[in-house]
PDB file of N, CA and C in Angstrom:
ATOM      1  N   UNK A   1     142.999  -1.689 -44.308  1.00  0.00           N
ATOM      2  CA  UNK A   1     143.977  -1.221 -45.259  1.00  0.00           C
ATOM      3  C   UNK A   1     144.928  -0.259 -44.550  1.00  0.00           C
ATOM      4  N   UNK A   2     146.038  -0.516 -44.733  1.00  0.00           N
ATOM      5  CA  UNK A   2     146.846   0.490 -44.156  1.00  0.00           C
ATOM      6  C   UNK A   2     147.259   1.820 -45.359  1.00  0.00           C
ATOM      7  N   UNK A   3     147.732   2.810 -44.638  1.00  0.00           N
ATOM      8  CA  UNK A   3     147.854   4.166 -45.516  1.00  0.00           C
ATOM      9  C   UNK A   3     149.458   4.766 -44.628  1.00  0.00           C
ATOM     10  N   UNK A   4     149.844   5.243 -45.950  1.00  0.00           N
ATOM     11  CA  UNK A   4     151.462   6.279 -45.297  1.00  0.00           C
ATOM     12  C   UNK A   4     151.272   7.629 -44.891  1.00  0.00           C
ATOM     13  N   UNK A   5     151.345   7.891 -43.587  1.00  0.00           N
ATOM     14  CA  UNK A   5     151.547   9.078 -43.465  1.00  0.00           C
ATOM     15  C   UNK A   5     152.685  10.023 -42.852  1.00  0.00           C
ATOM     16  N   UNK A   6     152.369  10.820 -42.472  1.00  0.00           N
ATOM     17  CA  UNK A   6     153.723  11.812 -42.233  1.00  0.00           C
ATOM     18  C   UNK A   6     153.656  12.566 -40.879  1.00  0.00           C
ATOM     19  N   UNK A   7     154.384  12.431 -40.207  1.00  0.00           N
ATOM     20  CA  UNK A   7     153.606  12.642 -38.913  1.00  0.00           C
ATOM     21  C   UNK A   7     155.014  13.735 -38.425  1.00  0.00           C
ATOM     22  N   UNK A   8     154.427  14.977 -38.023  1.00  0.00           N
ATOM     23  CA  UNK A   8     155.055  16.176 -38.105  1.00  0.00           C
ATOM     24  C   UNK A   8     155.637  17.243 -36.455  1.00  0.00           C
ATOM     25  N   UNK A   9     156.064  16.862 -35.693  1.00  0.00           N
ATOM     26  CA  UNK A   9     156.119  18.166 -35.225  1.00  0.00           C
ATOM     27  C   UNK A   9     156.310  19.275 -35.079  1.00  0.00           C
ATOM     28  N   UNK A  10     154.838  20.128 -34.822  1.00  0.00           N
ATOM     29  CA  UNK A  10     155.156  21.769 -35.187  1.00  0.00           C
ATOM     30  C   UNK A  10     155.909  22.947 -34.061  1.00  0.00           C
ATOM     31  N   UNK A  11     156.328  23.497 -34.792  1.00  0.00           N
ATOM     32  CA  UNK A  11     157.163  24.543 -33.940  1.00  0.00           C
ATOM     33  C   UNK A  11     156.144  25.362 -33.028  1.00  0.00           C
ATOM     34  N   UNK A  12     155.178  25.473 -33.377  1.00  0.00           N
ATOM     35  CA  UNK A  12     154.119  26.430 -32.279  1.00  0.00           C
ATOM     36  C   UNK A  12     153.385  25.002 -30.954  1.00  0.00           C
ATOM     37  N   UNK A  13     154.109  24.023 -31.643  1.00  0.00           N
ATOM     38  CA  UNK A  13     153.084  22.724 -30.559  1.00  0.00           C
ATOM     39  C   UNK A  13     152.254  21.838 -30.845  1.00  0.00           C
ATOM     40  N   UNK A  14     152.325  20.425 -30.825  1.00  0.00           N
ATOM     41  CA  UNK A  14     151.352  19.821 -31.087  1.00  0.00           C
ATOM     42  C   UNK A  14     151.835  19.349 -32.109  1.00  0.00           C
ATOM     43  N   UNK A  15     151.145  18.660 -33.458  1.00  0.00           N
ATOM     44  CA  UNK A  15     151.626  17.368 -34.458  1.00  0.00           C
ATOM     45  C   UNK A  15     150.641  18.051 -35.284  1.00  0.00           C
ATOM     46  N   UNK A  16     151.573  17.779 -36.929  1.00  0.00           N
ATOM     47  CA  UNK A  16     150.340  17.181 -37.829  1.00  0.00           C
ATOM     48  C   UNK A  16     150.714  16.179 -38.538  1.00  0.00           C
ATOM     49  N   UNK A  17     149.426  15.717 -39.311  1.00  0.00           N
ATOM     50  CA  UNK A  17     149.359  14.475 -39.465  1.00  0.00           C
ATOM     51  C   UNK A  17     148.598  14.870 -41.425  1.00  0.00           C
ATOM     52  N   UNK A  18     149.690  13.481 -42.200  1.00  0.00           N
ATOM     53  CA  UNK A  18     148.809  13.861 -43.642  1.00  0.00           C
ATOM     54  C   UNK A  18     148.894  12.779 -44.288  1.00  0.00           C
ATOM     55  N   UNK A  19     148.042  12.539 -45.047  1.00  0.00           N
ATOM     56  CA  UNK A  19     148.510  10.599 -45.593  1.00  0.00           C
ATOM     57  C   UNK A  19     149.032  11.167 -47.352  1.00  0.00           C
ATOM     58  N   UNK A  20     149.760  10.427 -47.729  1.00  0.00           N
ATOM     59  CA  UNK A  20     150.577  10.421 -48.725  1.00  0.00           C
ATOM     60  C   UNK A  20     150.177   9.695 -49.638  1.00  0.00           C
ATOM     61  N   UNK A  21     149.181   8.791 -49.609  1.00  0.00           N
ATOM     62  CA  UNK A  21     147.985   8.164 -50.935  1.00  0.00           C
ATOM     63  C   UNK A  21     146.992   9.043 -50.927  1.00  0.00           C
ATOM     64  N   UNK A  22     146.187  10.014 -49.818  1.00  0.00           N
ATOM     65  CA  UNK A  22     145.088  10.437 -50.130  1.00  0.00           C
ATOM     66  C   UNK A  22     145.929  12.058 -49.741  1.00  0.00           C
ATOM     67  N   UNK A  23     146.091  13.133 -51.009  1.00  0.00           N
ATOM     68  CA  UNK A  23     146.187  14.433 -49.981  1.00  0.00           C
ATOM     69  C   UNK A  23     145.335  14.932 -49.213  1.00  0.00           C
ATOM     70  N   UNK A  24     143.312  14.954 -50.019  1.00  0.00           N
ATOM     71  CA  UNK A  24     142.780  15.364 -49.011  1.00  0.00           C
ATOM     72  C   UNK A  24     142.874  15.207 -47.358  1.00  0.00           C
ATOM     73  N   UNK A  25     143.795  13.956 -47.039  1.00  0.00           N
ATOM     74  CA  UNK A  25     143.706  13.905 -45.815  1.00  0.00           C
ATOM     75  C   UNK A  25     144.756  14.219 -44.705  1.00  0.00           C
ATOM     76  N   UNK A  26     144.463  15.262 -44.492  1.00  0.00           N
ATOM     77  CA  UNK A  26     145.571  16.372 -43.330  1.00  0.00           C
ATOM     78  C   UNK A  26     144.372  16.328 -41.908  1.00  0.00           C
ATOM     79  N   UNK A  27     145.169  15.886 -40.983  1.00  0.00           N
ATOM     80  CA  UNK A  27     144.876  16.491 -39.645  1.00  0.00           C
ATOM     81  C   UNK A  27     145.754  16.525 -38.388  1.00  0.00           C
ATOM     82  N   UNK A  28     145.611  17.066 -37.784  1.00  0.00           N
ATOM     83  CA  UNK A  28     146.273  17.734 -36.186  1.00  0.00           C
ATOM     84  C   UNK A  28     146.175  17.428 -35.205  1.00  0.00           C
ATOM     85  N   UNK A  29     146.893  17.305 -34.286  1.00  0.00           N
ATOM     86  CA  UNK A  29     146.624  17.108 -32.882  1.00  0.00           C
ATOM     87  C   UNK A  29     147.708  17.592 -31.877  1.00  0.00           C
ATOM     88  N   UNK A  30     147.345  17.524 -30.503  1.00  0.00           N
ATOM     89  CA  UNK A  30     148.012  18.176 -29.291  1.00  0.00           C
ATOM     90  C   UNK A  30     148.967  17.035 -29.314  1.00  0.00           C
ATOM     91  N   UNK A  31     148.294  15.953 -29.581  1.00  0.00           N
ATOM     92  CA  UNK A  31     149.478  14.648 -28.885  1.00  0.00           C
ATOM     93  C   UNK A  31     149.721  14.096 -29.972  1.00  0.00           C
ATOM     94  N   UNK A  32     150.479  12.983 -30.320  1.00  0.00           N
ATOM     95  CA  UNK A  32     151.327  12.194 -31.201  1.00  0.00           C
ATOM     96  C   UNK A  32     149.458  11.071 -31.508  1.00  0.00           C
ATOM     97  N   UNK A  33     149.229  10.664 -30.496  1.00  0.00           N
ATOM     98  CA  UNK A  33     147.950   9.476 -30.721  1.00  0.00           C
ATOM     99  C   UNK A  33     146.915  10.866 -30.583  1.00  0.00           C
ATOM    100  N   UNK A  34     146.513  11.831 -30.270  1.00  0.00           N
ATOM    101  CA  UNK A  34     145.889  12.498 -30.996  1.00  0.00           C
ATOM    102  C   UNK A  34     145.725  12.702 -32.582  1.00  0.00           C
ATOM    103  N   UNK A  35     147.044  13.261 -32.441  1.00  0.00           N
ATOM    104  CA  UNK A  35     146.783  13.167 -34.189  1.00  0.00           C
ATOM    105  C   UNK A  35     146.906  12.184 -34.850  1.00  0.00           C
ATOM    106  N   UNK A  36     147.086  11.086 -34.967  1.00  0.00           N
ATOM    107  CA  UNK A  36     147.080   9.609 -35.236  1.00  0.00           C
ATOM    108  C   UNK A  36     145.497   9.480 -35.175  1.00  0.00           C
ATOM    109  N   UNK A  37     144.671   9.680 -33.975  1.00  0.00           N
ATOM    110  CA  UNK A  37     143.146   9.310 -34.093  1.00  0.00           C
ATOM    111  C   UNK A  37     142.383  10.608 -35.127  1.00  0.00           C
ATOM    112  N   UNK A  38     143.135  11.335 -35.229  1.00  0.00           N
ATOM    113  CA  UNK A  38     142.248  12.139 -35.846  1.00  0.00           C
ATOM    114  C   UNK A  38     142.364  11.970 -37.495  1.00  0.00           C
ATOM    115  N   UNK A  39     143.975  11.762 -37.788  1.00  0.00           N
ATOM    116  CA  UNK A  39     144.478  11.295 -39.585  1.00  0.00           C
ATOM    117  C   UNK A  39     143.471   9.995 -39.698  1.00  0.00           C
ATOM    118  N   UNK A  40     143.289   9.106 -38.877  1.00  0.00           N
ATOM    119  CA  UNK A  40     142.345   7.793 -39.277  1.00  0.00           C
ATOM    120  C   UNK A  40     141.111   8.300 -39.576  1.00  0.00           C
ATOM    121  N   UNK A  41     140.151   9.741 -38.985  1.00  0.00           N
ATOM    122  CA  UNK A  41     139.212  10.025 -39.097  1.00  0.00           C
ATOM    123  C   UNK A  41     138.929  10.640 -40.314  1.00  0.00           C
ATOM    124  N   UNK A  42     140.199  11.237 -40.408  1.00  0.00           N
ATOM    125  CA  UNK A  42     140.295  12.274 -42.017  1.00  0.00           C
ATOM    126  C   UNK A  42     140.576  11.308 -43.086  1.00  0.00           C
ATOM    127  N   UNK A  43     141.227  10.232 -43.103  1.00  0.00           N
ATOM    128  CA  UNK A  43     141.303   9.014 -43.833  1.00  0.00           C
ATOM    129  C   UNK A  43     139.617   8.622 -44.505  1.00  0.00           C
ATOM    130  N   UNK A  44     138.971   8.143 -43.078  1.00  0.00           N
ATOM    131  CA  UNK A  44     137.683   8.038 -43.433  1.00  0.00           C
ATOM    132  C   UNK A  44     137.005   8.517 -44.020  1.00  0.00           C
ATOM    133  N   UNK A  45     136.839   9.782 -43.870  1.00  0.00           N
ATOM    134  CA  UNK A  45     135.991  10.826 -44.453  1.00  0.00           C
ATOM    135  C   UNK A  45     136.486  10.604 -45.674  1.00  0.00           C
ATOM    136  N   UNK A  46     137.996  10.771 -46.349  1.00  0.00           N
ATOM    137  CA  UNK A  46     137.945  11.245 -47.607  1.00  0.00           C
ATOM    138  C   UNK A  46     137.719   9.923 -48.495  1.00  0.00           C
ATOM    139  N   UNK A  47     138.102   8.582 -47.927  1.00  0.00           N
ATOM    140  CA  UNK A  47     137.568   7.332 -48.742  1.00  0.00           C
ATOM    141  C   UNK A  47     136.022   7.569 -48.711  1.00  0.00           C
ATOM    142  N   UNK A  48     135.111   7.792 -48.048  1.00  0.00           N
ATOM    143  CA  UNK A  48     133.812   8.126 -47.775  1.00  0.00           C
ATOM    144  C   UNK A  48     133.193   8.763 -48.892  1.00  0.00           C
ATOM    145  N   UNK A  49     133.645  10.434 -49.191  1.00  0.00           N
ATOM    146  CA  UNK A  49     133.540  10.773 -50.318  1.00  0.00           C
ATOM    147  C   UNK A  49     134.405  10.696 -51.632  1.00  0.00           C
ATOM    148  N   UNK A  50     135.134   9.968 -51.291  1.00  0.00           N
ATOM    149  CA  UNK A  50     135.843   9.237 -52.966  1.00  0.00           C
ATOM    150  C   UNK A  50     134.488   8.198 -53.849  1.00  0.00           C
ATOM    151  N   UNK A  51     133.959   7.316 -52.173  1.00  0.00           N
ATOM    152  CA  UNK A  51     133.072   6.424 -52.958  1.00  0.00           C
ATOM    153  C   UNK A  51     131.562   6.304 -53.550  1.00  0.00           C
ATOM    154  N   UNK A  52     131.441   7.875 -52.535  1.00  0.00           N
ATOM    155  CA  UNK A  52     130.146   8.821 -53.088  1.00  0.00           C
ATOM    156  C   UNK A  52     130.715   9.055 -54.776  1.00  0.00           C
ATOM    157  N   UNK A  53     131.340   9.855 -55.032  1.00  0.00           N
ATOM    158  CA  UNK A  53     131.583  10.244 -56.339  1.00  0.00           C
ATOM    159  C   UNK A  53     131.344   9.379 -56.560  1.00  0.00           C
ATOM    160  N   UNK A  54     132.802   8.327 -57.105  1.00  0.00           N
ATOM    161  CA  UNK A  54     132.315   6.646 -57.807  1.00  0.00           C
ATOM    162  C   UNK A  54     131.243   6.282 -57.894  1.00  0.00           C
ATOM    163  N   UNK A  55     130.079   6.441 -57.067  1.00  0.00           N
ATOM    164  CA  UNK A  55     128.785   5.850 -57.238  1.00  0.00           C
ATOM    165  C   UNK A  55     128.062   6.803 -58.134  1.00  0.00           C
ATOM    166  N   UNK A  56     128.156   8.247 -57.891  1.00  0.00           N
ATOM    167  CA  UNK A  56     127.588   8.938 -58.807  1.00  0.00           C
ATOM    168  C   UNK A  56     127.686   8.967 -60.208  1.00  0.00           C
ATOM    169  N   UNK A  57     128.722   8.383 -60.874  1.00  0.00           N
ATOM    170  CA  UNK A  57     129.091   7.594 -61.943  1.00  0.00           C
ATOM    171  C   UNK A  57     128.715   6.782 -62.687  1.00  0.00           C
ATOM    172  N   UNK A  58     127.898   6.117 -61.541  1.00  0.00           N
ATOM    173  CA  UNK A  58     127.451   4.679 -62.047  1.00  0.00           C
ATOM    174  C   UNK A  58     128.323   3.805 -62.467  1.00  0.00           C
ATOM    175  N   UNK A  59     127.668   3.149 -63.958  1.00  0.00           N
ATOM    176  CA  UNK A  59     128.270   2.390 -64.593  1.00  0.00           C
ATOM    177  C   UNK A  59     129.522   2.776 -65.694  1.00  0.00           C
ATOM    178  N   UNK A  60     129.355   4.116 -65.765  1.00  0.00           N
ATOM    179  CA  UNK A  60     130.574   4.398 -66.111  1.00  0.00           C
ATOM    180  C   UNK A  60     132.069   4.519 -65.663  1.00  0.00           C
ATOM    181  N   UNK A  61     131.981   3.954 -64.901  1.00  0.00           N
ATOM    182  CA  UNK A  61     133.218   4.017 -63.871  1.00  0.00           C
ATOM    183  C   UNK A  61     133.671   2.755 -63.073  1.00  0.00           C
ATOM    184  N   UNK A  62     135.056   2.667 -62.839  1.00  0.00           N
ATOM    185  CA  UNK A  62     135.028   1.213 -61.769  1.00  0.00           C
ATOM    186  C   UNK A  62     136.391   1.927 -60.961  1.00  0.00           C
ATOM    187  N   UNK A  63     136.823   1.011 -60.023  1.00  0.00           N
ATOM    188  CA  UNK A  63     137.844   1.499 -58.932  1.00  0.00           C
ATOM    189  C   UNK A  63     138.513   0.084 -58.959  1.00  0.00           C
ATOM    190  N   UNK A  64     140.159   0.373 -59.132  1.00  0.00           N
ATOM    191  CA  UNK A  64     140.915  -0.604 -59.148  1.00  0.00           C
ATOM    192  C   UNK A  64     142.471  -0.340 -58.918  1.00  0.00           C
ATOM    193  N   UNK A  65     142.427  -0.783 -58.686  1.00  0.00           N
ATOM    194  CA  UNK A  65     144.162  -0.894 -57.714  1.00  0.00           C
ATOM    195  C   UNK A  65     145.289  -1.643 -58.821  1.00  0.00           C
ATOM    196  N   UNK A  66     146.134  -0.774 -58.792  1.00  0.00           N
ATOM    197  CA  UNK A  66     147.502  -0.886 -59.758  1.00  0.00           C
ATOM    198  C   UNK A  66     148.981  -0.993 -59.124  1.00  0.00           C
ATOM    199  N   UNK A  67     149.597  -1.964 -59.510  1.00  0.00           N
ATOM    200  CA  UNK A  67     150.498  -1.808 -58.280  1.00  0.00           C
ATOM    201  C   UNK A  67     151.977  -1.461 -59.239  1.00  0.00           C
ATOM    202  N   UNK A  68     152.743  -0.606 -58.580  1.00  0.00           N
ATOM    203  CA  UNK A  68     153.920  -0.446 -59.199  1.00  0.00           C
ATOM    204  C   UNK A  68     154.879  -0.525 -58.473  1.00  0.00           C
ATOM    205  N   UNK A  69     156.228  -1.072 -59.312  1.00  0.00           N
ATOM    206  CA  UNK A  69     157.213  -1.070 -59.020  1.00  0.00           C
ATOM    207  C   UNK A  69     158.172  -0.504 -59.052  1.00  0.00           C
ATOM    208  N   UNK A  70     159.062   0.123 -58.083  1.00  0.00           N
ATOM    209  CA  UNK A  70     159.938   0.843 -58.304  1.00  0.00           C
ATOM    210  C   UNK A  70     161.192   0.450 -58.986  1.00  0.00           C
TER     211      UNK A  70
END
């Protein structure tokens, strides 16, 4: 699945990195593919615990994708 993110350079040095479907996911790096490997990691993590919750739910809950148009 691909994800949008925003890929930043900072005035003190180095990049950050934040995806724009998930906010939890912000991360940093020295290099441009630094922070690129590290936003995929923070990506992970936060789908990771999105699908913990959902499960804790059970059957009360489902996950589904809506698509809109601008």
């Amino acid at each position: 699945m691909k994800y949008m993110i925003i890929l930043e350079k900072e005035d003190e040095g180095g990049y950050s990195a934040q995806c724009l479907e998930l906010p939890g996911a912000i991360s940093q790096g020295e290099t441009k593919e630094e922070a690129l490997r590290n936003i995929k990691e923070a990506i992970e993590l936060v789908l990771e615990v999105i699908n913990e919750e959902a499960k804790a739910l059970g059957n009360n809950a489902e996950i589904s994708a809506v698509e809109v148009s601008a």
